[in-house]
C-alpha atoms as a PDB file:
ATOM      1  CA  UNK A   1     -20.140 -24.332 -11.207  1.00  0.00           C
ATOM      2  CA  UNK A   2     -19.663 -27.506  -8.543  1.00  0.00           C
ATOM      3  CA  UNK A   3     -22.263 -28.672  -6.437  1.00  0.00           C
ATOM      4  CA  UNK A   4     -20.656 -27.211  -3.556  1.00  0.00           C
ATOM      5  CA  UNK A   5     -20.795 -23.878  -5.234  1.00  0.00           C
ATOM      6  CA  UNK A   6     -24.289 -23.792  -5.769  1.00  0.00           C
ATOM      7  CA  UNK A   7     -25.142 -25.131  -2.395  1.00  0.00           C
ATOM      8  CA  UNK A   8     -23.070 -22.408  -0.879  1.00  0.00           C
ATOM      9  CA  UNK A   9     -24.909 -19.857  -2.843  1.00  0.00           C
ATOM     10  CA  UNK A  10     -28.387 -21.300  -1.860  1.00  0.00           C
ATOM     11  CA  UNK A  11     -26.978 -21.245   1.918  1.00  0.00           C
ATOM     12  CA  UNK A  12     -26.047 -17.862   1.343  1.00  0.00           C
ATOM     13  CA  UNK A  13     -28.493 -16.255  -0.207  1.00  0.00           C
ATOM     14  CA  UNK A  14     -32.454 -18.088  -0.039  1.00  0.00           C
ATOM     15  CA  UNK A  15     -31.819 -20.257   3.392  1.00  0.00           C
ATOM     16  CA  UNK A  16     -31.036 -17.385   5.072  1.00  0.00           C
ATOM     17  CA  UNK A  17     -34.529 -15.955   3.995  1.00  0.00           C
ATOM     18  CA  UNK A  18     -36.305 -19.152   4.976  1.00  0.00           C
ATOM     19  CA  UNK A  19     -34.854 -19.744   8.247  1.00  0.00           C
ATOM     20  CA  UNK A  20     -35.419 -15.800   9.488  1.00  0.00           C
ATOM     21  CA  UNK A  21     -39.054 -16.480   8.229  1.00  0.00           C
ATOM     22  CA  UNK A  22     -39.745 -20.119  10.093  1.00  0.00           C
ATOM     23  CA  UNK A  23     -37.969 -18.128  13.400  1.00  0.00           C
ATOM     24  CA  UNK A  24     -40.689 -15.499  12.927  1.00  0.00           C
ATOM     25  CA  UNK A  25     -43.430 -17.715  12.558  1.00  0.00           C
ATOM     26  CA  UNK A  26     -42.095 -19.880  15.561  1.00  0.00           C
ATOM     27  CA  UNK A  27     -41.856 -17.183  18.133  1.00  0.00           C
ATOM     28  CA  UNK A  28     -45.637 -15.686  16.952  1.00  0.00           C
ATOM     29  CA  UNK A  29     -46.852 -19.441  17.315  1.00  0.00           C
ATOM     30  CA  UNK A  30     -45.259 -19.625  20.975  1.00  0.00           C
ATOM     31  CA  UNK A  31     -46.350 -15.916  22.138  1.00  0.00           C
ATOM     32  CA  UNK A  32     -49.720 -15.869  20.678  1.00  0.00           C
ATOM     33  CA  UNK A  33     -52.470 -14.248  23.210  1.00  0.00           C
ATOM     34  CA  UNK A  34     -54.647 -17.645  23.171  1.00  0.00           C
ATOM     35  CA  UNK A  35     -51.196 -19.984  24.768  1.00  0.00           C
ATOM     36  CA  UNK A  36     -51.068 -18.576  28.521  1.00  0.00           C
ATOM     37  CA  UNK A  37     -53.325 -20.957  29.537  1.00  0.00           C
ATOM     38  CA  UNK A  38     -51.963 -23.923  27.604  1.00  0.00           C
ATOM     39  CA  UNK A  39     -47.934 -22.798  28.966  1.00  0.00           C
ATOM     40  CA  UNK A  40     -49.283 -22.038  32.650  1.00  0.00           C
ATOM     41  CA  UNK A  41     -50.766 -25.797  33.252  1.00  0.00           C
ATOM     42  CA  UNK A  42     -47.701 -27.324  31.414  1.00  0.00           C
ATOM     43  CA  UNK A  43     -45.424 -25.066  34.118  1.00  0.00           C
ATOM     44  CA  UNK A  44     -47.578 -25.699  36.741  1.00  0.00           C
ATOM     45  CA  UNK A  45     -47.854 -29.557  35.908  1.00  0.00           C
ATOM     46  CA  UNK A  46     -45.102 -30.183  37.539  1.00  0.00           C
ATOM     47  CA  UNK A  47     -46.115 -29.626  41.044  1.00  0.00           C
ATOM     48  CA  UNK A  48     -48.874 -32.175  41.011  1.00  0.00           C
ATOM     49  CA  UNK A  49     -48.484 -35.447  42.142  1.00  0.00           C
ATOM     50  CA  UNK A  50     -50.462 -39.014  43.128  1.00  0.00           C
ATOM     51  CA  UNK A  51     -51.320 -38.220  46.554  1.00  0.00           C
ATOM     52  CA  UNK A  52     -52.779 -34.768  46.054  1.00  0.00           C
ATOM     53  CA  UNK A  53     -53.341 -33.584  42.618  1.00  0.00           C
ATOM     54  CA  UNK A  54     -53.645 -30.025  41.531  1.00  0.00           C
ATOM     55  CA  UNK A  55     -56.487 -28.784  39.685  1.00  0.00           C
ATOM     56  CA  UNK A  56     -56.993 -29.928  36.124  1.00  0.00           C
ATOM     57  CA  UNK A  57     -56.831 -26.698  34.119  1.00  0.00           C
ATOM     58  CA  UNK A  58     -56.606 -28.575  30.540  1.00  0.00           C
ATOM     59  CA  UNK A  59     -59.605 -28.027  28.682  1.00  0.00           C
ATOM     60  CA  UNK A  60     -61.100 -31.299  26.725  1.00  0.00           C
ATOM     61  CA  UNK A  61     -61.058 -30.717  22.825  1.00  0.00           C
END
């Protein structure tokens, strides 16, 4: 068996697995209750500028 053979398998077979599993754990990470706030001043950031600022909704850690 090559090395391309047994890379292919791996692809194949075990990456599939891993990948499916970091996509899961990605998209509970970005829609996880606690975010809103976090994704609603980083949308809303964008609208502030020099002159007059918009509230600073970030909370210090």
């Amino acid at each position: 068996m090559t090395t391309y053979d047994l890379m292919n398998a791996f692809a194949q077979s075990w990456m599939v697995v891993v990948m499916t599993a970091f996509f899961v754990a990605v998209m509970v990470w970005v829609m996880r209750p606690g975010s809103k706030p976090s994704y609603d001043d980083a949308a809303n950031s964008i609208f502030r500028n020099e002159k007059n600022p918009g509230p600073d909704n970030r909370k210090e850690a």
